[in-house]
N, C-alpha and C. Protein backbone atom coordinates (compact mmCIF):
# COMPACT_ATOMS: atom_id res chain seq x y z
N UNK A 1 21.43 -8.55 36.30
CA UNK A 1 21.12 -7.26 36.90
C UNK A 1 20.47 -6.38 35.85
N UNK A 2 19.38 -5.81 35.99
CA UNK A 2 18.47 -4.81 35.20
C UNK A 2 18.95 -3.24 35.20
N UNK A 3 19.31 -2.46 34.04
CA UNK A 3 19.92 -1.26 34.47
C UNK A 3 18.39 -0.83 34.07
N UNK A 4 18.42 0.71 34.61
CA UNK A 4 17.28 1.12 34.60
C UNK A 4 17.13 2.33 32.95
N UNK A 5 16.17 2.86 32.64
CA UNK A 5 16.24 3.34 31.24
C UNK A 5 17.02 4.36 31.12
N UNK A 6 17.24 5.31 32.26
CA UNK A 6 18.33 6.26 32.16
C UNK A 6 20.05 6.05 31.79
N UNK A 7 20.21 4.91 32.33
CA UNK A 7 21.26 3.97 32.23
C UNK A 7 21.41 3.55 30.68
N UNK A 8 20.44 3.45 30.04
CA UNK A 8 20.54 2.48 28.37
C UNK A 8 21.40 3.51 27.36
N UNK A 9 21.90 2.91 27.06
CA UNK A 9 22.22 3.58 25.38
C UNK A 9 22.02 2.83 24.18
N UNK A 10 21.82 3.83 23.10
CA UNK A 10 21.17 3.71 21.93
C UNK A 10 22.30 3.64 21.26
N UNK A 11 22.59 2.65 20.27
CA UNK A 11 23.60 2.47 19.21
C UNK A 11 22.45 2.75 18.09
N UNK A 12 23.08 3.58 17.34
CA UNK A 12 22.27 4.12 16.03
C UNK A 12 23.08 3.06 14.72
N UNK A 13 22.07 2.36 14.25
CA UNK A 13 22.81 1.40 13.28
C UNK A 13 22.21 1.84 11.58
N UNK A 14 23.37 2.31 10.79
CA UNK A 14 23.03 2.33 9.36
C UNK A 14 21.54 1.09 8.99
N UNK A 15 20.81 1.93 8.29
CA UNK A 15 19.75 1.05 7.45
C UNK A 15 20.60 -0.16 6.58
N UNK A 16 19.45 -1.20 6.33
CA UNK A 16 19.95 -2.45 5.21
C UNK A 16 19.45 -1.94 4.60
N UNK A 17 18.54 -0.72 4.54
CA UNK A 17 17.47 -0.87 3.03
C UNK A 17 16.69 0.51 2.97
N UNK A 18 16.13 0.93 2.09
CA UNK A 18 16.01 2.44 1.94
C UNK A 18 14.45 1.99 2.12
N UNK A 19 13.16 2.83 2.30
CA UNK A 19 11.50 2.28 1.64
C UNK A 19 10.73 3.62 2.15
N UNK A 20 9.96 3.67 0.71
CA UNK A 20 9.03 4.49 1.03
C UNK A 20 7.84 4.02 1.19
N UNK A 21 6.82 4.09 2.70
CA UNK A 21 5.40 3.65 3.32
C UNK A 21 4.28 4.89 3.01
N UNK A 22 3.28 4.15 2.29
CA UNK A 22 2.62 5.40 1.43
C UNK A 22 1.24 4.79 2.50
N UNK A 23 0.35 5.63 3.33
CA UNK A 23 -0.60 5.38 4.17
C UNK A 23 -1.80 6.14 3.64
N UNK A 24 -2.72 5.95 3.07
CA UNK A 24 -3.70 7.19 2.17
C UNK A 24 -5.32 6.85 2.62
N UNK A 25 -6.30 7.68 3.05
CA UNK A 25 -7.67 7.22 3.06
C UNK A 25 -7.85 8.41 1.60
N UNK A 26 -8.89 7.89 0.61
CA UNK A 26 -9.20 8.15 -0.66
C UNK A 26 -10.97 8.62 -0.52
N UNK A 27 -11.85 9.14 -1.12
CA UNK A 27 -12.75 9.03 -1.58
C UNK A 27 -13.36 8.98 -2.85
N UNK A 28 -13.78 8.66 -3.23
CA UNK A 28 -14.44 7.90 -4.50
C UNK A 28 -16.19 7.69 -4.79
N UNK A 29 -16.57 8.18 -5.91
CA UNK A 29 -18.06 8.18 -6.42
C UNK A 29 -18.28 7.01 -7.14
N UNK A 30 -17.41 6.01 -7.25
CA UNK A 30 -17.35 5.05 -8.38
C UNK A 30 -17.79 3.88 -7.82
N UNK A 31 -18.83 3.62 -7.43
CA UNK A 31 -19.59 2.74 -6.80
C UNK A 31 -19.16 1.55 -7.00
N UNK A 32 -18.93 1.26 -8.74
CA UNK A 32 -18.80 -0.24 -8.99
C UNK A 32 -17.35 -0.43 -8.91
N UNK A 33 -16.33 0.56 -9.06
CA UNK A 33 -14.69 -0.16 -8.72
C UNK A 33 -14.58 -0.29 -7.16
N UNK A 34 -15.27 -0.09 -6.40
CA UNK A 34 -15.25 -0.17 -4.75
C UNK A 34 -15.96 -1.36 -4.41
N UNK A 35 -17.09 -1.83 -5.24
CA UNK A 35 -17.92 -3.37 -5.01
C UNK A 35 -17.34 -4.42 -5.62
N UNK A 36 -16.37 -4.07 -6.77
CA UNK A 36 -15.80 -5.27 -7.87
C UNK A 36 -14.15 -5.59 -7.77
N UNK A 37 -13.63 -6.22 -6.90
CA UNK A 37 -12.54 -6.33 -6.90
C UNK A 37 -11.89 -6.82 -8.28
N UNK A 38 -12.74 -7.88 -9.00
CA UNK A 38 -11.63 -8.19 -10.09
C UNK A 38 -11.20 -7.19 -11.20
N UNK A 39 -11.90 -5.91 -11.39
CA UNK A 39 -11.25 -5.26 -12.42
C UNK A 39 -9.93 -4.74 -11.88
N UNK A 40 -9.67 -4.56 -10.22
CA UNK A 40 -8.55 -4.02 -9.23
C UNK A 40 -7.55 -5.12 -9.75
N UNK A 41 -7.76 -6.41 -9.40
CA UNK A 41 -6.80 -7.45 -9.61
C UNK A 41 -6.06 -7.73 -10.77
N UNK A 42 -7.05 -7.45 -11.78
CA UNK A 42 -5.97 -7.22 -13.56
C UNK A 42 -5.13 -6.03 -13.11
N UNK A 43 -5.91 -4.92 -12.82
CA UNK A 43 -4.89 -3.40 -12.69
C UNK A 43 -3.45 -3.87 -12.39
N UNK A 44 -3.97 -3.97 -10.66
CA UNK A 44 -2.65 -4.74 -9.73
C UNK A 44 -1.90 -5.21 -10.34
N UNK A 45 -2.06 -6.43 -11.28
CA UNK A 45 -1.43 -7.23 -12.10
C UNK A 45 -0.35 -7.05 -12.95
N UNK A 46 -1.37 -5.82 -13.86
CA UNK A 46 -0.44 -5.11 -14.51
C UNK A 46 0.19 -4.14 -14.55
N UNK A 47 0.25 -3.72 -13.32
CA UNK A 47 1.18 -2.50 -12.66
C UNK A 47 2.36 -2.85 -12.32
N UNK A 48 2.17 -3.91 -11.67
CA UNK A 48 3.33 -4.63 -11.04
C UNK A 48 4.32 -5.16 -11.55
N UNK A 49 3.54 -5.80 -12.80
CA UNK A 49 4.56 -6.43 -13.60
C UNK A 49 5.61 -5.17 -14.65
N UNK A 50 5.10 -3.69 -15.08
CA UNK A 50 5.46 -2.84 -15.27
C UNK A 50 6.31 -1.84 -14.16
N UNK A 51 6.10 -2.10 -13.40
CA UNK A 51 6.67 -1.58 -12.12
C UNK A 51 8.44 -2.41 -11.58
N UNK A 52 7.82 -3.85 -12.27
CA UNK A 52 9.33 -5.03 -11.96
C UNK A 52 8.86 -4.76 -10.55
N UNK A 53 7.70 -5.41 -9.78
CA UNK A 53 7.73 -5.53 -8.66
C UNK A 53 7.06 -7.28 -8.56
N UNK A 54 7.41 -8.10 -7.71
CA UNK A 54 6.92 -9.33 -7.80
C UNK A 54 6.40 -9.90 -6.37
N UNK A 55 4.92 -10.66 -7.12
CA UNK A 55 3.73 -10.97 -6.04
C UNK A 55 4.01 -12.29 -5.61
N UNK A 56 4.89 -11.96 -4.40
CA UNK A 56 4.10 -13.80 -3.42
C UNK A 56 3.15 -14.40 -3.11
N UNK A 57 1.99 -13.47 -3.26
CA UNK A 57 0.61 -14.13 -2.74
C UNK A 57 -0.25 -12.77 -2.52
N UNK A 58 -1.34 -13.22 -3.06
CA UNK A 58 -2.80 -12.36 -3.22
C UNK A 58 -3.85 -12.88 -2.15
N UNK A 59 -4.67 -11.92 -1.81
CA UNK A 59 -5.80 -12.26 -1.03
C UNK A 59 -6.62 -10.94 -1.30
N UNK A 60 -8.12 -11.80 -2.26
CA UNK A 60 -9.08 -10.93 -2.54
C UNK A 60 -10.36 -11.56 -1.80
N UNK A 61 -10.77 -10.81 -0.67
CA UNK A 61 -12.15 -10.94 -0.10
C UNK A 61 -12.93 -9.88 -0.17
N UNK A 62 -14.45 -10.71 -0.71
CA UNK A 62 -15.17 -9.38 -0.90
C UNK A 62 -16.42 -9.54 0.16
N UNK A 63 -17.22 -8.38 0.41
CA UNK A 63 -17.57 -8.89 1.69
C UNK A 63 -19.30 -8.72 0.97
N UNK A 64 -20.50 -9.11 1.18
CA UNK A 64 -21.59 -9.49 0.74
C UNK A 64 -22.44 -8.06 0.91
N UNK A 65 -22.54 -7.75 -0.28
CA UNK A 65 -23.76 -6.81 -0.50
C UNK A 65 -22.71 -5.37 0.01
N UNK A 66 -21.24 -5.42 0.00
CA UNK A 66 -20.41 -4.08 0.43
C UNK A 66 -18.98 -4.03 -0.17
N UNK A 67 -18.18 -3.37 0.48
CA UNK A 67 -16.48 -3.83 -0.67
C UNK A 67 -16.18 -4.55 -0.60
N UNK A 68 -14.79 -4.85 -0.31
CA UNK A 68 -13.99 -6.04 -0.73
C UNK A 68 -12.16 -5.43 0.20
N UNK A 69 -11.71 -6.50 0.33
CA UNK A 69 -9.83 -6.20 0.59
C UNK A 69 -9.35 -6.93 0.00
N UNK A 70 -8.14 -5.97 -0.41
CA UNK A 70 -6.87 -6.94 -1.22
C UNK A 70 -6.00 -6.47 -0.38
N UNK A 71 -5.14 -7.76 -0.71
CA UNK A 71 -3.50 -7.54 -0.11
C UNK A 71 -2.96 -8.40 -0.82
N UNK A 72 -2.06 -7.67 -1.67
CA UNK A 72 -0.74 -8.41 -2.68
C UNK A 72 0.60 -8.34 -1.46
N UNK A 73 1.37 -10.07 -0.83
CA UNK A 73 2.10 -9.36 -0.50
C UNK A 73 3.35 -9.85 -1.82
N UNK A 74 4.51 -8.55 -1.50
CA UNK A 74 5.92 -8.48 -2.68
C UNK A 74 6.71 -9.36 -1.90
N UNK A 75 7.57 -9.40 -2.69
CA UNK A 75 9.17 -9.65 -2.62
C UNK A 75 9.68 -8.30 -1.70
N UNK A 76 9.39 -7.33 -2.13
CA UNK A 76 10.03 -5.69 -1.76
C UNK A 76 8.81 -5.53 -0.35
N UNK A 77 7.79 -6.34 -0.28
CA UNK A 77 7.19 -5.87 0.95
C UNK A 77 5.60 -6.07 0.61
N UNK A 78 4.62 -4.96 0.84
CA UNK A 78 3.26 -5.06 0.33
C UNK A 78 2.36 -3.92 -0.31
N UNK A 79 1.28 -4.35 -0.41
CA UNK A 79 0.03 -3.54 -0.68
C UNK A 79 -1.09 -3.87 -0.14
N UNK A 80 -1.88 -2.93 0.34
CA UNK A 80 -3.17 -3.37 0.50
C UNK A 80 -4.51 -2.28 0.76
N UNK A 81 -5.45 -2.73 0.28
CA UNK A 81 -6.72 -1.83 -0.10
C UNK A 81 -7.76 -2.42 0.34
N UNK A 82 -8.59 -1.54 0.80
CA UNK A 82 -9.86 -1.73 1.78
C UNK A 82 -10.93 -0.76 1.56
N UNK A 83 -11.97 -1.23 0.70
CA UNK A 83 -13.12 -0.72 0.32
C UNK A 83 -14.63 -0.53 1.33
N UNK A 84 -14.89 1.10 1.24
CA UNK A 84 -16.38 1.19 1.64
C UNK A 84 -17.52 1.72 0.97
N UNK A 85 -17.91 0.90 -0.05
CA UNK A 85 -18.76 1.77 -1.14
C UNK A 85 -20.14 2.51 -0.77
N UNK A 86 -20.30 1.64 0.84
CA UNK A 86 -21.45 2.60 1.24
C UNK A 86 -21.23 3.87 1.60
N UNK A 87 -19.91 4.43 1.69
CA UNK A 87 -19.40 5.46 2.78
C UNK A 87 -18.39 6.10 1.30
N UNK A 88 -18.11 5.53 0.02
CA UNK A 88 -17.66 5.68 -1.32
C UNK A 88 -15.91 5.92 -0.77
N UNK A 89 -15.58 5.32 -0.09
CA UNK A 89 -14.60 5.52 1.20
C UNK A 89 -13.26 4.18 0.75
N UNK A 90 -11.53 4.54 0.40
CA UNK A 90 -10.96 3.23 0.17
C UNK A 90 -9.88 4.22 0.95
N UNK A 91 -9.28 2.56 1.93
CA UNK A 91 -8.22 3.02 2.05
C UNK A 91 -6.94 2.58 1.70
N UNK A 92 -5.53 2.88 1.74
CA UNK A 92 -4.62 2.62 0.82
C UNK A 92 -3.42 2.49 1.85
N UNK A 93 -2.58 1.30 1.41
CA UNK A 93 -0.93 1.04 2.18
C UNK A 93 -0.35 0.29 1.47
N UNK A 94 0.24 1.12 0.79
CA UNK A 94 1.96 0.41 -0.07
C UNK A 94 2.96 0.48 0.53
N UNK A 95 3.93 -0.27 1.26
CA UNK A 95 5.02 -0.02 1.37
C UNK A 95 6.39 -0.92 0.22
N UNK A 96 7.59 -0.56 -0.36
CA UNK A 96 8.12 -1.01 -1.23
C UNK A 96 9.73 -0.78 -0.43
N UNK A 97 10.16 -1.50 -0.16
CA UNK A 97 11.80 -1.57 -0.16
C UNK A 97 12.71 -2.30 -0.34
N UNK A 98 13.92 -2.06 -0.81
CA UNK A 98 14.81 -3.15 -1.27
C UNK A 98 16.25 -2.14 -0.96
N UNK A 99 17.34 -3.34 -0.85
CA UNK A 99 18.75 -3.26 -0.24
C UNK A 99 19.42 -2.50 -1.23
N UNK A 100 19.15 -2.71 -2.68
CA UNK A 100 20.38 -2.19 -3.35
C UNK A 100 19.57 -1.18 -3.92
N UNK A 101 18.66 -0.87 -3.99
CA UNK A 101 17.88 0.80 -4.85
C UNK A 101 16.74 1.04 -3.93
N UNK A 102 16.89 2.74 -4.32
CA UNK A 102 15.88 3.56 -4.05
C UNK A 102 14.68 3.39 -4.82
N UNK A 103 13.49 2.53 -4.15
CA UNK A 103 12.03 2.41 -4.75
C UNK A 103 11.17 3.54 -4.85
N UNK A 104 11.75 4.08 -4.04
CA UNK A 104 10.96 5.69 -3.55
C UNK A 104 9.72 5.69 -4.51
N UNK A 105 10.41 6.64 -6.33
CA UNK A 105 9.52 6.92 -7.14
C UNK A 105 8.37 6.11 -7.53
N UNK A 106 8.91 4.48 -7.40
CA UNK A 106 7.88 3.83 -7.96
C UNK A 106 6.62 3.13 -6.72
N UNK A 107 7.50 3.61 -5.68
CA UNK A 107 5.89 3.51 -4.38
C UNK A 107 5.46 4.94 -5.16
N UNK A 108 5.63 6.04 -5.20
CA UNK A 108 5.14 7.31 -5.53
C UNK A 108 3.64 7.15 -6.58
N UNK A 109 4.74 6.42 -7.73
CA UNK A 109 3.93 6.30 -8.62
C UNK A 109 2.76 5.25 -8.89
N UNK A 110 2.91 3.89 -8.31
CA UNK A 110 1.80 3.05 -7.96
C UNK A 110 0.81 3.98 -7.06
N UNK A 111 1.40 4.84 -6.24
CA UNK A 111 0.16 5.18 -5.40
C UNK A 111 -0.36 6.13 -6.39
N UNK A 112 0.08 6.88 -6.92
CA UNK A 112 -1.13 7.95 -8.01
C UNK A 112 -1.63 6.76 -9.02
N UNK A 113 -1.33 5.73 -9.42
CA UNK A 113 -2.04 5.23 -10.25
C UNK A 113 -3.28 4.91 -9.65
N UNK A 114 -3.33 4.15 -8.21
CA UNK A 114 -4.18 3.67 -7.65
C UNK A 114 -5.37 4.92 -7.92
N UNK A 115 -4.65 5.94 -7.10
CA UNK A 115 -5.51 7.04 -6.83
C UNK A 115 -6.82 7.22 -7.79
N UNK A 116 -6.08 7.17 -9.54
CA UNK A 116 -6.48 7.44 -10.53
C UNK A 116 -7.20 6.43 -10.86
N UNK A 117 -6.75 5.57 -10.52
CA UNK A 117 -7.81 4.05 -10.88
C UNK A 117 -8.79 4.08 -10.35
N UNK A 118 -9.08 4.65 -9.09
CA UNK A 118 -10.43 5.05 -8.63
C UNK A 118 -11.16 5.95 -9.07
N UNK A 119 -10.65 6.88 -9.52
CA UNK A 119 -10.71 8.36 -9.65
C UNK A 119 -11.27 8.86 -7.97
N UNK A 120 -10.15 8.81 -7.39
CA UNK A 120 -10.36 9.29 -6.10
C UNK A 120 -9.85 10.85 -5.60
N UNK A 121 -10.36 11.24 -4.77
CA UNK A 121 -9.69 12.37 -4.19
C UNK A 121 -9.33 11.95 -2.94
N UNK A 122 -7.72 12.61 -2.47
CA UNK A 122 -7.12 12.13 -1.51
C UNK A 122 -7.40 12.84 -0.35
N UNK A 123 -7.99 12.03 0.58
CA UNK A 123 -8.64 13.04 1.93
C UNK A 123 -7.67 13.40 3.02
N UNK A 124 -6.41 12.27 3.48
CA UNK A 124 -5.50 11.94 3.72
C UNK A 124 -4.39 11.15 3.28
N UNK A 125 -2.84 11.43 3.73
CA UNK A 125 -1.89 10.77 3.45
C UNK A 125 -0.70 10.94 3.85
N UNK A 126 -0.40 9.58 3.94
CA UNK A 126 1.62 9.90 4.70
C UNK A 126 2.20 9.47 3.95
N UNK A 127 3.34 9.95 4.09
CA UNK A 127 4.93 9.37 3.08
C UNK A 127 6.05 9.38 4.50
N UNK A 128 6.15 7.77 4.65
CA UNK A 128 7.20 7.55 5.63
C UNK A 128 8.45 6.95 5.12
N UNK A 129 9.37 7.44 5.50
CA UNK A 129 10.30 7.23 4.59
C UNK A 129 11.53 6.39 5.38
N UNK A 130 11.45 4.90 5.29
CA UNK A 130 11.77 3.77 6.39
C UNK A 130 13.07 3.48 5.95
């Protein structure tokens, strides 16, 4: 028998896990870090490993004669970046969470690095806090 939606109730269940989802469109004059993914991929590299965040798998496609996407995904979750150098246009999604600590600061802070790694100005952005 189907109860109808007025009928339902909501059990509100404690989180397993705390995460902050960082959603950002960027702009950027830097023509060649928006066409060249591999100088992004050392960055990435070594952010992460300074960060104590760890990569299951990378995917760098660059697309012919325009940008490129990455997506590192984590252990704690992902990243991923999407370039328009004709439009000088990137956009940005980190999300980071884990069961026993608050990642909060260090999604915070990967995302200003990014920012800075472009030298971008931020046109938009969310902080969802999952």
């Amino acid at each position: 028998m189907r109860t109808s939606s007025s009928e339902m109730t909501v059990q509100v269940v404690e989180k397993p896990f705390t995460g902050l989802h960082i959603v950002a469109n960027l702009q950027s004059k830097n023509t060649e870090l928006l066409m060249n993914p591999q100088p992004l991929q050392q960055r990435l590299s070594d952010l992460l490993k300074s960060y104590g965040l760890t990569s299951v798998g990378e995917v760098y496609h660059t697309f012919p004669r325009a940008g490129y996407t990455a997506i590192v995904g984590l252990t704690e979750s992902h990243l991923s970046i999407h370039t328009w150098p004709e439009h000088g246009y990137i956009t940005f999604d980190v999300f980071i969470s884990n069961h026993s600590k608050d990642n909060a600061p260090i999604t915070e802070s990967l995302y200003r690095d990014i920012v800075r790694y472009f030298e971008a100005t931020v046109v938009e952005e969310q902080f969802i806090h999952r």
